[in-house]
PDB file of N, CA and C in Angstrom:
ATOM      1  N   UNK A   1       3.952   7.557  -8.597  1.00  0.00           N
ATOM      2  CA  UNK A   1       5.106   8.419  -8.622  1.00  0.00           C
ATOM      3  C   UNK A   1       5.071   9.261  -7.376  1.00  0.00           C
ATOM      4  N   UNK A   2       6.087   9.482  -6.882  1.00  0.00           N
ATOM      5  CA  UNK A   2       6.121  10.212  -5.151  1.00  0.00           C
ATOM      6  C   UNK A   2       6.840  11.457  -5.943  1.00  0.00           C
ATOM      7  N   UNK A   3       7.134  12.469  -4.992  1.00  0.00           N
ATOM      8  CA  UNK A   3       7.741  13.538  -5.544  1.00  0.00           C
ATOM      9  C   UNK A   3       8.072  14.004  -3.769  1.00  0.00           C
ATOM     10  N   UNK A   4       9.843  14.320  -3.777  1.00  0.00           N
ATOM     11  CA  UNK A   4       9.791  14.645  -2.743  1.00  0.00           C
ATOM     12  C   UNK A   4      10.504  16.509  -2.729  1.00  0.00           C
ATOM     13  N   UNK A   5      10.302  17.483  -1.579  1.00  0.00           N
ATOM     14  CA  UNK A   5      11.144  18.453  -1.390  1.00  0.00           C
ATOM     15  C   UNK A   5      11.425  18.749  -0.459  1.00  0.00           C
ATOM     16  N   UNK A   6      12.667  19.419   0.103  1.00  0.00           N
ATOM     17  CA  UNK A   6      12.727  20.119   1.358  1.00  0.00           C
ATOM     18  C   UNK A   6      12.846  21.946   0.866  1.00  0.00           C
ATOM     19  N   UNK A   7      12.419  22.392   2.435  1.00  0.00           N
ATOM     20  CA  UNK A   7      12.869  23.570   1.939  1.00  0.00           C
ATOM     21  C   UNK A   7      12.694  24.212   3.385  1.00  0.00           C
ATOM     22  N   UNK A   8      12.842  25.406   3.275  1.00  0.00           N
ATOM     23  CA  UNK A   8      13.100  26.439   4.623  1.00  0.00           C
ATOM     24  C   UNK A   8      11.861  27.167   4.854  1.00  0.00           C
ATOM     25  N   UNK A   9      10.747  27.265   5.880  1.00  0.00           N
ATOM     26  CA  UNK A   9      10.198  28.235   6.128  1.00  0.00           C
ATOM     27  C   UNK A   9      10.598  28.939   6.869  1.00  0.00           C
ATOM     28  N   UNK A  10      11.443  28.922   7.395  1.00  0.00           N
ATOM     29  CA  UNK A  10      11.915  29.676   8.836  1.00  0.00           C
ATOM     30  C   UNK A  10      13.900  29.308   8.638  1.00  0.00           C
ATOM     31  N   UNK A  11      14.551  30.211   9.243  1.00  0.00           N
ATOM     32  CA  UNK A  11      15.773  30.303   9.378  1.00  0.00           C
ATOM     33  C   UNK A  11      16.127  28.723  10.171  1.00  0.00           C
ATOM     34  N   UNK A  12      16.669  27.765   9.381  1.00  0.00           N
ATOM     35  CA  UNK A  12      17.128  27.175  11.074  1.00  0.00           C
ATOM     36  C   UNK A  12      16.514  25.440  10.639  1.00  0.00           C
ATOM     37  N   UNK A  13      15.379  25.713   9.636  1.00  0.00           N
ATOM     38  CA  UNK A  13      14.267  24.621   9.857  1.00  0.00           C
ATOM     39  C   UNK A  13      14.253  24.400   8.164  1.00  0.00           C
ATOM     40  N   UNK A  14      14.189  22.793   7.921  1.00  0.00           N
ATOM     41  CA  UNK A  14      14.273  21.960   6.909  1.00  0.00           C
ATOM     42  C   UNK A  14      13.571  21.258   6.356  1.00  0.00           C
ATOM     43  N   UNK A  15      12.257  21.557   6.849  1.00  0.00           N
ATOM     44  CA  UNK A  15      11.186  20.136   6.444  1.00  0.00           C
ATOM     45  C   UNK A  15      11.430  19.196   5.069  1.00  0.00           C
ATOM     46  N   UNK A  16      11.015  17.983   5.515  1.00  0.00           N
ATOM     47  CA  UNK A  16      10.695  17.457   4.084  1.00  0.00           C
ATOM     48  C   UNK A  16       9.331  17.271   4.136  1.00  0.00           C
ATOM     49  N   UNK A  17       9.114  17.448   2.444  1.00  0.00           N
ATOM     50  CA  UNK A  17       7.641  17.427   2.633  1.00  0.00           C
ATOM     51  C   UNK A  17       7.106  16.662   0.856  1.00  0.00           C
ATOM     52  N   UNK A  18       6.742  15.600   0.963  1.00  0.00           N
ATOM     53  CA  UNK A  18       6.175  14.277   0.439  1.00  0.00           C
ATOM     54  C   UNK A  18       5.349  14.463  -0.574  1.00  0.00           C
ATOM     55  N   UNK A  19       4.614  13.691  -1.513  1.00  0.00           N
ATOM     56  CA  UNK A  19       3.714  13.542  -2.333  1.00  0.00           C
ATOM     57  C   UNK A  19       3.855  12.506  -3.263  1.00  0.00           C
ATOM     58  N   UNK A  20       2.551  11.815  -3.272  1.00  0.00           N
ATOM     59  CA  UNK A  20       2.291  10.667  -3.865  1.00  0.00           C
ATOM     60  C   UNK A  20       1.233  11.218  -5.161  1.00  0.00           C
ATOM     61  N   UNK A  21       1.607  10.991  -6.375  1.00  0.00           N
ATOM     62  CA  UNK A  21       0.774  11.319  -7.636  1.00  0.00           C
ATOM     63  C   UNK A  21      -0.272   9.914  -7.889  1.00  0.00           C
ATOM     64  N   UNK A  22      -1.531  10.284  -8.092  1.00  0.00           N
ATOM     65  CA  UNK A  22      -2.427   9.046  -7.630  1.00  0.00           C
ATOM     66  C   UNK A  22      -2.784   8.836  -9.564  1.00  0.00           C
ATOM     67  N   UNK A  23      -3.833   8.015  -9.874  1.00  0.00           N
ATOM     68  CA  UNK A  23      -4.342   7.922 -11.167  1.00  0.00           C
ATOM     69  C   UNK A  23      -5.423   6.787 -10.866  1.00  0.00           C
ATOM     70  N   UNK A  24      -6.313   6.995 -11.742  1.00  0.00           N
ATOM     71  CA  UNK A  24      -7.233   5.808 -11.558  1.00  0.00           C
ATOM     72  C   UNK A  24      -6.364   4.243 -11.492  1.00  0.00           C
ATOM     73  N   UNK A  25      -6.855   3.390 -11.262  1.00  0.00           N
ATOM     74  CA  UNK A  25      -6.858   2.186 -10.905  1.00  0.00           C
ATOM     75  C   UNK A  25      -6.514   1.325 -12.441  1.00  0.00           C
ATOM     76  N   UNK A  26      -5.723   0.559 -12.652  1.00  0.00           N
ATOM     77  CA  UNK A  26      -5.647  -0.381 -13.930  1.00  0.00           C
ATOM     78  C   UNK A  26      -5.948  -1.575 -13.865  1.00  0.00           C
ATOM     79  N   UNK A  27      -6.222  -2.648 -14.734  1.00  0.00           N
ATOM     80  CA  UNK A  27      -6.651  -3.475 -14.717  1.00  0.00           C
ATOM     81  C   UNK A  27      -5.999  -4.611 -13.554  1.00  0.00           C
ATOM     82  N   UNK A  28      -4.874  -4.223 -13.127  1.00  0.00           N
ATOM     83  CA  UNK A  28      -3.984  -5.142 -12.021  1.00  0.00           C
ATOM     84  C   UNK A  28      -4.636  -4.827 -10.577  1.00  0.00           C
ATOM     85  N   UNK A  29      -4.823  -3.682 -10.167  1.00  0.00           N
ATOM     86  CA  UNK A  29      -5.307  -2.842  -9.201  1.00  0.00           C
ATOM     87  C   UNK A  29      -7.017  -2.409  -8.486  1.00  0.00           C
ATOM     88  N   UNK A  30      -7.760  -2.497  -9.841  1.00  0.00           N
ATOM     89  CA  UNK A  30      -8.894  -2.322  -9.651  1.00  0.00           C
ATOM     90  C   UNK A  30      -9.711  -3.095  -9.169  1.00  0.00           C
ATOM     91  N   UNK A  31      -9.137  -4.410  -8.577  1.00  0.00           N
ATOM     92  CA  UNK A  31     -10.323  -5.318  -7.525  1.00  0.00           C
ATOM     93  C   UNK A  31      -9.686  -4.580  -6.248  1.00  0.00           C
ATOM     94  N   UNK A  32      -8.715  -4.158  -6.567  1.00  0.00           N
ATOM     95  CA  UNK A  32      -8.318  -4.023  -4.744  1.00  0.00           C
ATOM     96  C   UNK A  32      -8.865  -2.253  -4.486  1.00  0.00           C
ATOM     97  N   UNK A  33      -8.453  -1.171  -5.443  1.00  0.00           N
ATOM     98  CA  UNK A  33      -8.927   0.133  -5.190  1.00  0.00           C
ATOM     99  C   UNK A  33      -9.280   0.703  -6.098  1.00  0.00           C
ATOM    100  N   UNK A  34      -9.985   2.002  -6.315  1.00  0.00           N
ATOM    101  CA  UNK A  34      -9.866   2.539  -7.451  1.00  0.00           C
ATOM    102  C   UNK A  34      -9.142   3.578  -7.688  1.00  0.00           C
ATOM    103  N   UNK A  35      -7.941   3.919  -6.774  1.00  0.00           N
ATOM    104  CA  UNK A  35      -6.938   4.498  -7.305  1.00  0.00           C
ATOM    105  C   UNK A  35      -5.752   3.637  -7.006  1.00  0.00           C
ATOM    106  N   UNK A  36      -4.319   4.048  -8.003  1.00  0.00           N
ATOM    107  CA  UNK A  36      -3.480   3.530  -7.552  1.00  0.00           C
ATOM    108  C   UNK A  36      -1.792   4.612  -7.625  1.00  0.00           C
ATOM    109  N   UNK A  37      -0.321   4.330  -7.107  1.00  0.00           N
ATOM    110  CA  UNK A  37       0.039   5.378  -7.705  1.00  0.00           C
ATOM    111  C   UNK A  37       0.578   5.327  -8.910  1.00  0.00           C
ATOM    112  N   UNK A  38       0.816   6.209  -9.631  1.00  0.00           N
ATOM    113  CA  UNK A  38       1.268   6.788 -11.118  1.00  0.00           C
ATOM    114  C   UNK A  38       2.485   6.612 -11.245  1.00  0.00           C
ATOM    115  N   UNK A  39       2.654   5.581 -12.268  1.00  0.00           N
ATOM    116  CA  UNK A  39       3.619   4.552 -12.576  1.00  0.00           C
ATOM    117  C   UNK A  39       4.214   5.394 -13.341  1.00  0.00           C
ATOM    118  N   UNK A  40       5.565   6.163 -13.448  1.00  0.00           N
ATOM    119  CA  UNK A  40       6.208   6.355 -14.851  1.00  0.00           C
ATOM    120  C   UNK A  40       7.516   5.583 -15.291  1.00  0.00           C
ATOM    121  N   UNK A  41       7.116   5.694 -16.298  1.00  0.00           N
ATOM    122  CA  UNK A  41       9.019   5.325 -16.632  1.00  0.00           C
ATOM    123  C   UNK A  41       9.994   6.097 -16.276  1.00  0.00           C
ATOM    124  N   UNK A  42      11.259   5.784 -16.446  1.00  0.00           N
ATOM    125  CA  UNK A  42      12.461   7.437 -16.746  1.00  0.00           C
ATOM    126  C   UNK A  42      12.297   7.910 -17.637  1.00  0.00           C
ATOM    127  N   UNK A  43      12.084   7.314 -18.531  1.00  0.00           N
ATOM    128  CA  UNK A  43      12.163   8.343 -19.743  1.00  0.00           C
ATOM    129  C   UNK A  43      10.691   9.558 -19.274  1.00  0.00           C
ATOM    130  N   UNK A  44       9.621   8.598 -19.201  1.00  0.00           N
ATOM    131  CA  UNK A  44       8.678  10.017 -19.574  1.00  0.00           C
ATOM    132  C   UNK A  44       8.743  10.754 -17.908  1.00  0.00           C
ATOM    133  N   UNK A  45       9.563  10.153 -17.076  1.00  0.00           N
ATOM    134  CA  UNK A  45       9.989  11.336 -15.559  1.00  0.00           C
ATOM    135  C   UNK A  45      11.034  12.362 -16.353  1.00  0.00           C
ATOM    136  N   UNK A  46      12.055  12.257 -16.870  1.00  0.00           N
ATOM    137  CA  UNK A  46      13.059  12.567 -17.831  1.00  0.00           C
ATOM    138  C   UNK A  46      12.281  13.678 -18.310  1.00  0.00           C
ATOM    139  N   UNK A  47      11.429  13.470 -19.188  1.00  0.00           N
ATOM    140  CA  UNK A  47      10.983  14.691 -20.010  1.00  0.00           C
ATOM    141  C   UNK A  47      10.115  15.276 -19.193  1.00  0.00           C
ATOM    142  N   UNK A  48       9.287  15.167 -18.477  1.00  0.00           N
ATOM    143  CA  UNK A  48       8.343  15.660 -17.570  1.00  0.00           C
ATOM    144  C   UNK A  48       8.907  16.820 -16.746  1.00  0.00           C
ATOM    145  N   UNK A  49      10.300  16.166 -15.572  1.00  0.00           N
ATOM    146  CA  UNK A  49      11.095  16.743 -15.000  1.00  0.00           C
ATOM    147  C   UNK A  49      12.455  17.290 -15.474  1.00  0.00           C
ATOM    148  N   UNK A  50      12.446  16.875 -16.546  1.00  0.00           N
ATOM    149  CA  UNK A  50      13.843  17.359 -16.914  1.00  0.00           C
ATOM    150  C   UNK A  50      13.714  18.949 -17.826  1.00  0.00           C
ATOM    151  N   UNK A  51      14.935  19.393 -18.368  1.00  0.00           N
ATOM    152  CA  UNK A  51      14.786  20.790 -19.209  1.00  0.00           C
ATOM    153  C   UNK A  51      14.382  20.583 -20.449  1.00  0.00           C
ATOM    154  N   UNK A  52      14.049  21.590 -21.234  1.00  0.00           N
ATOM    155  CA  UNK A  52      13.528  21.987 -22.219  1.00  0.00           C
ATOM    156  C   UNK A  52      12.522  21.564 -23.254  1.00  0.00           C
ATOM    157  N   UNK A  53      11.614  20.815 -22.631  1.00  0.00           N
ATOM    158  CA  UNK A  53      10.111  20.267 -22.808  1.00  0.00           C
ATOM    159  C   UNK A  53       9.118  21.157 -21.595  1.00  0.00           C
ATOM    160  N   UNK A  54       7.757  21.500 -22.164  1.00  0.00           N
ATOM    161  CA  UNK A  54       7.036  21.859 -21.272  1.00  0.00           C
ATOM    162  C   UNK A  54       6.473  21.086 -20.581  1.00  0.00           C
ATOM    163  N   UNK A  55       6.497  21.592 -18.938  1.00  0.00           N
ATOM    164  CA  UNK A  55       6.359  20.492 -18.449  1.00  0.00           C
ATOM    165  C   UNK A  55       4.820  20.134 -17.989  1.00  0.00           C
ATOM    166  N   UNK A  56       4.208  20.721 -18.499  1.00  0.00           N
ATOM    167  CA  UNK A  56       2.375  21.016 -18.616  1.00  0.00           C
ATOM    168  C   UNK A  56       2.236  19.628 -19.679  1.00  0.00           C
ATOM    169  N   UNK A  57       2.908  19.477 -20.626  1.00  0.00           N
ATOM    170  CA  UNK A  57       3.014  18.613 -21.677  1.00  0.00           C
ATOM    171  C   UNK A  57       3.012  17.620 -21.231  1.00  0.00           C
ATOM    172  N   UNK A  58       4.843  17.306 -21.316  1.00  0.00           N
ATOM    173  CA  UNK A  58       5.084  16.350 -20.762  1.00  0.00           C
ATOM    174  C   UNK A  58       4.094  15.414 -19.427  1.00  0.00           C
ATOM    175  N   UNK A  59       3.800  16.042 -18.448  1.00  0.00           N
ATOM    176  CA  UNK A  59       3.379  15.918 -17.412  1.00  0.00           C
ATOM    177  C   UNK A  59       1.704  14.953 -17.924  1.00  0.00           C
ATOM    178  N   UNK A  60       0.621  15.900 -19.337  1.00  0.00           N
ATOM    179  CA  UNK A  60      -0.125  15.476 -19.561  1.00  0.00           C
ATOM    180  C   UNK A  60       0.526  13.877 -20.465  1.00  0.00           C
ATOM    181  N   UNK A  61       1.534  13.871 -20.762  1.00  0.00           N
ATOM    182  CA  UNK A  61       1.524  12.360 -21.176  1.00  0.00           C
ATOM    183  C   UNK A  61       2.047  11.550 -20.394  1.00  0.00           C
ATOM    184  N   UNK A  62       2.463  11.663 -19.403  1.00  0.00           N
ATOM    185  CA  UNK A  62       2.763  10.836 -18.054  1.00  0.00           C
ATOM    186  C   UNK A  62       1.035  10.377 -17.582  1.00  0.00           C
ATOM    187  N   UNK A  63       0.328  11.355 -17.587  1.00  0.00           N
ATOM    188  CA  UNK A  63      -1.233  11.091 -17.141  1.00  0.00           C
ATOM    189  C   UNK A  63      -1.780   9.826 -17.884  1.00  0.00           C
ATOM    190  N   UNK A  64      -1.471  10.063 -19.247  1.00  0.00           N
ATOM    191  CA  UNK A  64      -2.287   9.574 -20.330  1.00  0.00           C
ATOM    192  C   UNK A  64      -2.064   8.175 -20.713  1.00  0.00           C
ATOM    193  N   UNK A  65      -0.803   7.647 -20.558  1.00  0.00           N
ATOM    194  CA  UNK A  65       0.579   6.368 -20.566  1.00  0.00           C
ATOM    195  C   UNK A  65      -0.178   5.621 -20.226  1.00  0.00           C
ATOM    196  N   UNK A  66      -0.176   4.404 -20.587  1.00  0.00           N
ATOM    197  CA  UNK A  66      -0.674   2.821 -19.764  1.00  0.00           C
ATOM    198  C   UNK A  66       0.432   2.561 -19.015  1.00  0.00           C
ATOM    199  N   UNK A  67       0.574   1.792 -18.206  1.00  0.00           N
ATOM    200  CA  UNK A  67       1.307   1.400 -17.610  1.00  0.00           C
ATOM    201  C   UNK A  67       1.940  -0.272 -18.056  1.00  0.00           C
ATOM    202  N   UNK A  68       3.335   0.382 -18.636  1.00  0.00           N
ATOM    203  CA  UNK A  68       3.706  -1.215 -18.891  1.00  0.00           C
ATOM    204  C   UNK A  68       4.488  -2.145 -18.264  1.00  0.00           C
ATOM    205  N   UNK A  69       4.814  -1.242 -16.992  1.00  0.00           N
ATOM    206  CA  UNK A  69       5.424  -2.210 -16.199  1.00  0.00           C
ATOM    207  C   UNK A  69       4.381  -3.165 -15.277  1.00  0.00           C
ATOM    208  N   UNK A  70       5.223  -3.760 -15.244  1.00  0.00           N
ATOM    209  CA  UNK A  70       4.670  -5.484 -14.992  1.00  0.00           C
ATOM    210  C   UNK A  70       4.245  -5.409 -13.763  1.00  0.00           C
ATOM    211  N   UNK A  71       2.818  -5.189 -13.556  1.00  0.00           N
ATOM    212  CA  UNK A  71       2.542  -5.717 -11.955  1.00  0.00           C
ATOM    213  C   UNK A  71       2.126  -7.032 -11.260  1.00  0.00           C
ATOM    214  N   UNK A  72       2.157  -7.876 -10.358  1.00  0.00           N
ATOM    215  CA  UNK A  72       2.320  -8.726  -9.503  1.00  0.00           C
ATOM    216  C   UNK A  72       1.386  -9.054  -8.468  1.00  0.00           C
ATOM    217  N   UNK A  73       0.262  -9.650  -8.167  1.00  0.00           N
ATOM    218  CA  UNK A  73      -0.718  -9.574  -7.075  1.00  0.00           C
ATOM    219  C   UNK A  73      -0.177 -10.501  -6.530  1.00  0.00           C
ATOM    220  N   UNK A  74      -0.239 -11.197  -5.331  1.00  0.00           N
ATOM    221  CA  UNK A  74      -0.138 -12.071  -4.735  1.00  0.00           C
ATOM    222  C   UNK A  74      -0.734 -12.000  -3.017  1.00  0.00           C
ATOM    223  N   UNK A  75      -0.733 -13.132  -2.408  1.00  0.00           N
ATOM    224  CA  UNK A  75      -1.526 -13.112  -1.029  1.00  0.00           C
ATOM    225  C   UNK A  75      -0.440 -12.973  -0.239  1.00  0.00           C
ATOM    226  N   UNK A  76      -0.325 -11.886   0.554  1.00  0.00           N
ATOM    227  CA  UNK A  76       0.737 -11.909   1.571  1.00  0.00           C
ATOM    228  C   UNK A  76       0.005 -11.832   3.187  1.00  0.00           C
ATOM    229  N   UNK A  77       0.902 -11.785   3.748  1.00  0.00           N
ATOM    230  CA  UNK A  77       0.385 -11.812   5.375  1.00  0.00           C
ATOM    231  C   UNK A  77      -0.496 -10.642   5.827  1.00  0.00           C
ATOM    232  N   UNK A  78      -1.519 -10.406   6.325  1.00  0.00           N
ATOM    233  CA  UNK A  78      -2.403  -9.479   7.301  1.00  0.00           C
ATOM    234  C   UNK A  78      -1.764  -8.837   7.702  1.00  0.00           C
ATOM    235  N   UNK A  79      -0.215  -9.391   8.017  1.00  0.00           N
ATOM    236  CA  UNK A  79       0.988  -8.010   8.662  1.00  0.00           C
ATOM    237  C   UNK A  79       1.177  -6.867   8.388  1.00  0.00           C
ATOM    238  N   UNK A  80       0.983  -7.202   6.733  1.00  0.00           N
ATOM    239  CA  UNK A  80       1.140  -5.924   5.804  1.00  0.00           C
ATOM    240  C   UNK A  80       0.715  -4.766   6.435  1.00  0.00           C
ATOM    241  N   UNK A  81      -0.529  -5.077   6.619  1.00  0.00           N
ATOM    242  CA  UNK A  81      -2.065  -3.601   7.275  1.00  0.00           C
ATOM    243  C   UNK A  81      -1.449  -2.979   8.073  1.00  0.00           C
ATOM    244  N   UNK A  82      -0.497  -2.942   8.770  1.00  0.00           N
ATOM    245  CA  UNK A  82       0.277  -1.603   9.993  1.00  0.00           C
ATOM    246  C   UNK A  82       1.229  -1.599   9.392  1.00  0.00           C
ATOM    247  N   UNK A  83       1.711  -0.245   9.908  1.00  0.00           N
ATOM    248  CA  UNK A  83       2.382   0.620   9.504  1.00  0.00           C
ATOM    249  C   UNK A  83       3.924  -0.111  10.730  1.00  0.00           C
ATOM    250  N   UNK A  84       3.010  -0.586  11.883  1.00  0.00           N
ATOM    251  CA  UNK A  84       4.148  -1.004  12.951  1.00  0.00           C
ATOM    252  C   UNK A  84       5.235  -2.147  12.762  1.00  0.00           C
ATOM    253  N   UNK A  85       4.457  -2.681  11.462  1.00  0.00           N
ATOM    254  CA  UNK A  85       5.182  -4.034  10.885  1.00  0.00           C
ATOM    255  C   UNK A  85       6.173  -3.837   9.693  1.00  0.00           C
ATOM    256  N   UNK A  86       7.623  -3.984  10.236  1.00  0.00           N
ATOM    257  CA  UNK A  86       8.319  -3.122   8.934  1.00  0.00           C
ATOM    258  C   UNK A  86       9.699  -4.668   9.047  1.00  0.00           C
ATOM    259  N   UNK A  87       9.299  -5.886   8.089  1.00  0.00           N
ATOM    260  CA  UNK A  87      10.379  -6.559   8.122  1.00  0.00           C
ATOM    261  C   UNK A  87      10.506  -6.803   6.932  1.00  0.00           C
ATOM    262  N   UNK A  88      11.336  -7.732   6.670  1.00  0.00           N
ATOM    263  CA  UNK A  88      11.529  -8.641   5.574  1.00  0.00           C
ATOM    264  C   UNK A  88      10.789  -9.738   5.146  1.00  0.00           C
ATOM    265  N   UNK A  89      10.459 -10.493   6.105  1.00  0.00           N
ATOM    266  CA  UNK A  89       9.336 -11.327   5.845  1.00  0.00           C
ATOM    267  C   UNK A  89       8.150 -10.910   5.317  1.00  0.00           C
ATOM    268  N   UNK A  90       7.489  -9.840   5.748  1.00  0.00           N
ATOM    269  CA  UNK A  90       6.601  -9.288   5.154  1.00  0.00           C
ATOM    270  C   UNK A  90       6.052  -9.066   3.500  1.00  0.00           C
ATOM    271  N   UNK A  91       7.787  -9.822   3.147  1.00  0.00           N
ATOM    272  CA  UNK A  91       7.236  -9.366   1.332  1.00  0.00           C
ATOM    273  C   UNK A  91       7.593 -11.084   0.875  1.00  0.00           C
ATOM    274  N   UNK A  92       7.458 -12.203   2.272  1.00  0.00           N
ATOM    275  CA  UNK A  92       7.031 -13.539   1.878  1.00  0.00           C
ATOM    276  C   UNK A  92       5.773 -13.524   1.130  1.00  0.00           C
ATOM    277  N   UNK A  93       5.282 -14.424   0.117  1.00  0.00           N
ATOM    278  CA  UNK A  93       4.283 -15.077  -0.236  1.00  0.00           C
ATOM    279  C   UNK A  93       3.153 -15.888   1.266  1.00  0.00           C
ATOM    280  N   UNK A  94       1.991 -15.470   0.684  1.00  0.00           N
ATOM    281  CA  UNK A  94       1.436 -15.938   2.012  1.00  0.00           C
ATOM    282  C   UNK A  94       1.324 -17.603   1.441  1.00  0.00           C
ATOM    283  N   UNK A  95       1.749 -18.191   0.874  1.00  0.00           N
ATOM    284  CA  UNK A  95       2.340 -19.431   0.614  1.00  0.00           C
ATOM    285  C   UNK A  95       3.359 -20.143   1.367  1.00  0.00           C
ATOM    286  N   UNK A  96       4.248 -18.897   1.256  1.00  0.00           N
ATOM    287  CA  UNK A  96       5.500 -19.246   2.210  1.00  0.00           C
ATOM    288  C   UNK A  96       5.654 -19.321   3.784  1.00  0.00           C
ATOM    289  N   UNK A  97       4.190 -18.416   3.750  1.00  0.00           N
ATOM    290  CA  UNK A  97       3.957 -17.960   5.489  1.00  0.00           C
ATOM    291  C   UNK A  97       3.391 -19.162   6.004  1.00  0.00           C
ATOM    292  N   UNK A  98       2.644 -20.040   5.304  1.00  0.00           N
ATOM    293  CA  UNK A  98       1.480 -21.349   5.821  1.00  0.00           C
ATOM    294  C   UNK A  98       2.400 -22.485   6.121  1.00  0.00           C
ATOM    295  N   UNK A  99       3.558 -22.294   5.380  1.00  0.00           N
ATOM    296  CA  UNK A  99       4.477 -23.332   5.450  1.00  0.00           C
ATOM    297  C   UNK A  99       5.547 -23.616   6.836  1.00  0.00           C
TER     298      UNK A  99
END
């Protein structure tokens, strides 16, 4: 889960400023790291972020959730690794790349 804001320190100036919510690693994830980021649904972003639930609560059952959305491993290209490599191909199958 990312969480983004802007805001003003200074008259004039807008930053945005980022965050990625991390959680241990699940069974899809854990050969590759042992963290990964924190998958929610809408609904439990909904109650977490939304009004009149606490959001200390809420927030602890976003922590606590398995994750049931469906994740996907597959071998893709070495391209991936930079940041300088930003295409479309990139989210080929490295199946598709040999070919």
């Amino acid at each position: 889960m990312g969480l983004q804001e802007s805001w003003s320190p200074s008259e004039g100036t807008w930053p945005r400023t980022f965050t990625i919510i991390t959680t241990e690693a699940d069974e899809h994830v854990a050969d590759y790291h042992d963290r990964m980021p924190l998958i929610v649904t809408e609904e439990l972003a909904n109650r977490w972020l939304g009004p009149g639930e606490d959001p200390r609560e809420a927030l602890s059952t976003c922590l606590g959730s398995s994750s049931e959305i469906l994740l996907e491993a597959r071998a893709v290209s070495t391209a991936v690794n930079s940041v300088r490599n930003d295409y479309a191909e990139l989210l080929a199958s490295q199946l598709e790349l040999d070919n």
